[in-house]
N, C-alpha and C. Protein backbone atom coordinates (compact mmCIF):
# COMPACT_ATOMS: atom_id res chain seq x y z
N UNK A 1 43.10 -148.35 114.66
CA UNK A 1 44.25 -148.52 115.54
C UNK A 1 44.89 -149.87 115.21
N UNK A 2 45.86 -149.79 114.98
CA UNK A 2 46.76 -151.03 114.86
C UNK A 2 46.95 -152.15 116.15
N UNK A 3 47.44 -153.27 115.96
CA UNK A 3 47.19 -153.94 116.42
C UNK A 3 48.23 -153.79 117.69
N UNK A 4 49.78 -153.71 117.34
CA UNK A 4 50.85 -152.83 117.97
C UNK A 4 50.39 -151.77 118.91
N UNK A 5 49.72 -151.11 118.30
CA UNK A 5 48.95 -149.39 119.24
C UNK A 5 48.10 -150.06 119.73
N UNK A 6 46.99 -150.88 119.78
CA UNK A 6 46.10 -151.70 120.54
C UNK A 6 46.97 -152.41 122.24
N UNK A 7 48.05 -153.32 121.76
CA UNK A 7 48.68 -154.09 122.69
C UNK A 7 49.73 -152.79 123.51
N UNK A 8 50.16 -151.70 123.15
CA UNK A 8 50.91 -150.31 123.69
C UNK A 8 50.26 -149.90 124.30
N UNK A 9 49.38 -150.06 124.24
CA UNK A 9 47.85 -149.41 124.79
C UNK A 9 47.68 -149.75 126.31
N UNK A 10 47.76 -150.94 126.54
CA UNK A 10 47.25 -151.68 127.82
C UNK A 10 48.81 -151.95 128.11
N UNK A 11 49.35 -152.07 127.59
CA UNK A 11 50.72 -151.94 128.86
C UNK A 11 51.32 -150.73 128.90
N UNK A 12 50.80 -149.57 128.54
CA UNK A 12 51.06 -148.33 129.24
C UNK A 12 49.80 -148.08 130.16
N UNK A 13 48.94 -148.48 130.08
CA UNK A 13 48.03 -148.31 131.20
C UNK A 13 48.21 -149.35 132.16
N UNK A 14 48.92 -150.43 131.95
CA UNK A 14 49.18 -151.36 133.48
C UNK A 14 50.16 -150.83 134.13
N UNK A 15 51.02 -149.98 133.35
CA UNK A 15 52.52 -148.90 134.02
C UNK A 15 52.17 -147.89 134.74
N UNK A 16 51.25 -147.44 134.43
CA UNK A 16 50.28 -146.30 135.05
C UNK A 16 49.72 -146.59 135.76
N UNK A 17 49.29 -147.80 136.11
CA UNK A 17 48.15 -148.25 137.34
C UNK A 17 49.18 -148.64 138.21
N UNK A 18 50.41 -149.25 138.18
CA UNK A 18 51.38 -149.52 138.71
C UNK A 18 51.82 -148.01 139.67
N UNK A 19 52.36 -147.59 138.87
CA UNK A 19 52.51 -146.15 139.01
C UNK A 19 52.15 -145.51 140.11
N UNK A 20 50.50 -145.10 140.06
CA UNK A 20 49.43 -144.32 140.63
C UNK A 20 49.15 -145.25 141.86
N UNK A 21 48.80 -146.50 141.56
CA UNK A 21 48.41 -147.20 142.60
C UNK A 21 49.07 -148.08 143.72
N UNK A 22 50.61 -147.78 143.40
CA UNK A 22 51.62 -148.34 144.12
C UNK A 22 51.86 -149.81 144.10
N UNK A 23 51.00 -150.43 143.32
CA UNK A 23 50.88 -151.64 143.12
C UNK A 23 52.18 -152.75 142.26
N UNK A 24 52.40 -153.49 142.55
CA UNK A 24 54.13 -154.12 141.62
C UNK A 24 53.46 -154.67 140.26
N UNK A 25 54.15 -154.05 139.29
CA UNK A 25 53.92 -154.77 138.20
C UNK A 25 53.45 -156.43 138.17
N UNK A 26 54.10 -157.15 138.80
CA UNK A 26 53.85 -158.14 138.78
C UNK A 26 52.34 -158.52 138.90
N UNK A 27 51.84 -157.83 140.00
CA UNK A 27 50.58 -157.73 140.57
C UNK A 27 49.93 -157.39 139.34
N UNK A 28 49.59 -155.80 138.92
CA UNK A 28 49.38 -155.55 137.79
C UNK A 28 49.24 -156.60 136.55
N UNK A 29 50.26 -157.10 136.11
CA UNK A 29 50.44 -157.87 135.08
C UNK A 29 49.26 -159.03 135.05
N UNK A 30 49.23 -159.39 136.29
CA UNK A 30 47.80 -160.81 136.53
C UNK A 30 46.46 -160.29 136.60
N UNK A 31 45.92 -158.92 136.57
CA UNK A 31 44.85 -158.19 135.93
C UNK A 31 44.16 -159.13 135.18
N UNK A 32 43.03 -159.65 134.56
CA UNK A 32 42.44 -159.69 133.63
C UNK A 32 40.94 -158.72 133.45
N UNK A 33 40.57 -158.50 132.63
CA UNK A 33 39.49 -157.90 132.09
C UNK A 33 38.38 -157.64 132.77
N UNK A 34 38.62 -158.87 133.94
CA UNK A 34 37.43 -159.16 134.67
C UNK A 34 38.06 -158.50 136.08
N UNK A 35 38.46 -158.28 136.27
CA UNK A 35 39.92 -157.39 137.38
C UNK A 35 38.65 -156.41 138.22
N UNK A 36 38.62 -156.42 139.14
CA UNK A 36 37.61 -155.17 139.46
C UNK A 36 38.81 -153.77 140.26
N UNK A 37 38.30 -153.40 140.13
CA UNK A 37 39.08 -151.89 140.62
C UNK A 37 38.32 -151.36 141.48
N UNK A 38 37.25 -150.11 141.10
CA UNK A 38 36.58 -149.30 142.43
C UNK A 38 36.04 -149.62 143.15
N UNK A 39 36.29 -150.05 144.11
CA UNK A 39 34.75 -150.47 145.44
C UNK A 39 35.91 -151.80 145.21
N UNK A 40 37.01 -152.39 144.20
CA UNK A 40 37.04 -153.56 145.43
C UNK A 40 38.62 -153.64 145.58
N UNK A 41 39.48 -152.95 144.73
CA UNK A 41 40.90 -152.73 145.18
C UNK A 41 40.97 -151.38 146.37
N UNK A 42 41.87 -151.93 147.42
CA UNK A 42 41.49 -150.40 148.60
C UNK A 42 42.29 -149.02 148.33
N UNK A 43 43.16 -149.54 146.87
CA UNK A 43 44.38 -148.20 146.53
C UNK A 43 43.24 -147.28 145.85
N UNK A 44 42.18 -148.00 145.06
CA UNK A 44 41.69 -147.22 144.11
C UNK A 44 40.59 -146.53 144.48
N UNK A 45 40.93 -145.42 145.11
CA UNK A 45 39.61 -144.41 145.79
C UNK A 45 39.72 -143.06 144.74
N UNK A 46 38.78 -142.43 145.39
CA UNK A 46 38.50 -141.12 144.60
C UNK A 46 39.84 -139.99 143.84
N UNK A 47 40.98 -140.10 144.94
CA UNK A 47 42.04 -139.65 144.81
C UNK A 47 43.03 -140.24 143.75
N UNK A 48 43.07 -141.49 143.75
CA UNK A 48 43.76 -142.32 142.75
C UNK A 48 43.20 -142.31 141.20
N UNK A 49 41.62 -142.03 141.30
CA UNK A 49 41.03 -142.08 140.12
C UNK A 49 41.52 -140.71 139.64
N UNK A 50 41.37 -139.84 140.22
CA UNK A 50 41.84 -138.25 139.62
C UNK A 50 43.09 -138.25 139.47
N UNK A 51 44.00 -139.02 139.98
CA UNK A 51 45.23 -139.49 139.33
C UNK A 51 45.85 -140.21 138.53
N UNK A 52 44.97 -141.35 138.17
CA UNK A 52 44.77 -142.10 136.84
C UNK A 52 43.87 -140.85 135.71
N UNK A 53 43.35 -140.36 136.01
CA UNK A 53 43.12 -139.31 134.72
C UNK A 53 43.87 -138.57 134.46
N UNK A 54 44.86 -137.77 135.20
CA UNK A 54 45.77 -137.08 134.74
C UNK A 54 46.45 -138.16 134.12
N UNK A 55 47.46 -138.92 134.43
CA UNK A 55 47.95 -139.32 133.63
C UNK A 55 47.68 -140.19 132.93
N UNK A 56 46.59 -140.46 132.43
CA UNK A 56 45.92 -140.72 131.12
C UNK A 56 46.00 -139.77 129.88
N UNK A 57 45.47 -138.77 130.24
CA UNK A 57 45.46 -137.45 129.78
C UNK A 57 47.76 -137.43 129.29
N UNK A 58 48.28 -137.21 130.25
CA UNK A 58 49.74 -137.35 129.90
C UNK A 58 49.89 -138.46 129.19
N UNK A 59 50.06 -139.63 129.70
CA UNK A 59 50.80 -140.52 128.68
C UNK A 59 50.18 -140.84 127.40
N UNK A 60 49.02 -140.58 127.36
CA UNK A 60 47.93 -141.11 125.73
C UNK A 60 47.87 -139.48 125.29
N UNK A 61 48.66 -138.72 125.42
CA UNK A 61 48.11 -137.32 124.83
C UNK A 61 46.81 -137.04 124.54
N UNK A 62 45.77 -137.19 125.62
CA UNK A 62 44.64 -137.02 125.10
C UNK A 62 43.82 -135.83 126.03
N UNK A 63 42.20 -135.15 125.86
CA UNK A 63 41.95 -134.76 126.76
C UNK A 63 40.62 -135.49 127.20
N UNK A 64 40.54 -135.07 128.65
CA UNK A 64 39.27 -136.01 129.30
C UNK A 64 38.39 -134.63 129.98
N UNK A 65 36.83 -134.64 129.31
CA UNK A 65 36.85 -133.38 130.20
C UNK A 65 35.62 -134.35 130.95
N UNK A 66 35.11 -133.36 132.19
CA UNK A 66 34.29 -134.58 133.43
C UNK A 66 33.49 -135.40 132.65
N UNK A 67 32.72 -135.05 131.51
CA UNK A 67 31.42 -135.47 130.99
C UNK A 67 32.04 -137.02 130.51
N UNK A 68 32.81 -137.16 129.92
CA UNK A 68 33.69 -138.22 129.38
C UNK A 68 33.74 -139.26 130.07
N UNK A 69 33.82 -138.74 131.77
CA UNK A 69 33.79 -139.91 132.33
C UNK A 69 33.00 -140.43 133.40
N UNK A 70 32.56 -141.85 133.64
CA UNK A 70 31.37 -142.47 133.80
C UNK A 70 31.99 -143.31 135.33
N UNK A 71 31.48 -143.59 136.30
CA UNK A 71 31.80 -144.82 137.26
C UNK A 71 32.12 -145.90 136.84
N UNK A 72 30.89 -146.41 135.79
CA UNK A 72 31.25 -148.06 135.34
C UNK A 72 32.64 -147.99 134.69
N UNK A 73 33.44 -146.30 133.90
CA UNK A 73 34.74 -146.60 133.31
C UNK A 73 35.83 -147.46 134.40
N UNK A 74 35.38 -147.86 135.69
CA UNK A 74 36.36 -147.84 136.77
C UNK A 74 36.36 -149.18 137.28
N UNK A 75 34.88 -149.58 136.95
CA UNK A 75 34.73 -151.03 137.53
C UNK A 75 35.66 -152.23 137.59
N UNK A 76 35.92 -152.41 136.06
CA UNK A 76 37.21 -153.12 136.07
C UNK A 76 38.13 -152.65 135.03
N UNK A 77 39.63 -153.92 135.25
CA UNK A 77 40.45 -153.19 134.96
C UNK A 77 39.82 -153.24 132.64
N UNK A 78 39.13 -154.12 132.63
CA UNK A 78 38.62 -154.42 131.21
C UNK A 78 37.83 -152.57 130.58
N UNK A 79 37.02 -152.14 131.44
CA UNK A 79 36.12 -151.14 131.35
C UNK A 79 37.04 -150.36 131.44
N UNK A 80 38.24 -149.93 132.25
CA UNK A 80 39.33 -149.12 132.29
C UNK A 80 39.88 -148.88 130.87
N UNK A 81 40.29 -150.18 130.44
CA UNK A 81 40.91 -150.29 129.08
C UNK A 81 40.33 -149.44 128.28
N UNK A 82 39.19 -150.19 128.09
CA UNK A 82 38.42 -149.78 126.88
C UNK A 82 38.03 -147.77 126.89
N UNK A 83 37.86 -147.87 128.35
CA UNK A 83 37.92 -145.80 128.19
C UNK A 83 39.09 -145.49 127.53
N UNK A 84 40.13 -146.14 127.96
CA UNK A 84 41.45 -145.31 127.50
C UNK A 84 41.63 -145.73 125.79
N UNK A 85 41.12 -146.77 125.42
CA UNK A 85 40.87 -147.32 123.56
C UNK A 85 40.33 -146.20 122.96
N UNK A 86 38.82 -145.74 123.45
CA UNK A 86 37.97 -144.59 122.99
C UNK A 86 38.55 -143.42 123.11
N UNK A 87 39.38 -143.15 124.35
CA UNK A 87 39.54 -141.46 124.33
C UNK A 87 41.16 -141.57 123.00
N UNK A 88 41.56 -142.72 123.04
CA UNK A 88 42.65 -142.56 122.13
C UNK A 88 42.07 -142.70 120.68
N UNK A 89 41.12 -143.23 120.38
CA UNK A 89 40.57 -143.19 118.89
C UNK A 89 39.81 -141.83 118.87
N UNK A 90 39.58 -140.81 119.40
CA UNK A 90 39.18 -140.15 119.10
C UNK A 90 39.66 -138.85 118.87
């Protein structure tokens, strides 16, 4: 993956978390790696996660079937990333 498709990568998934989670870009944008999401942002419950997979699945043209995905993918927004790196390299 290029370095371009690497950095496309994570700001279509901060548009998407934006998106799904009603959250302002701005907000979004100050994320770092270390960012926690499930159990400690209150948008990101069970419902939001099945909505961040669909459109994962949409905007990265990819497919996710259940096995693929793990709790810790959710922890933070870093572990988030990196699911969406793997399901796109593959």
């Amino acid at each position: 993956m290029a370095r371009s498709d690497w950095d496309d990568t994570e700001v279509t998934l901060r548009a998407l978390l934006a998106d799904v989670l009603g959250l302002s870009p701005k907000r979004i944008a100050g994320f770092t790696e270390q960012t926690e999401l499930f159990g400690a942002l209150p948008e990101v419950d069970s419902l939001a996660v099945a909505s961040l997979l669909t459109g994962i699945e949409e905007r990265f043209a990819v497919l996710i079937e259940d096995n693929d995905v793990e709790a810790e993918d959710f922890a933070t927004f870093g572990t988030l990333l990196a699911f969406v790196r793997r399901k796109v390299l593959q």
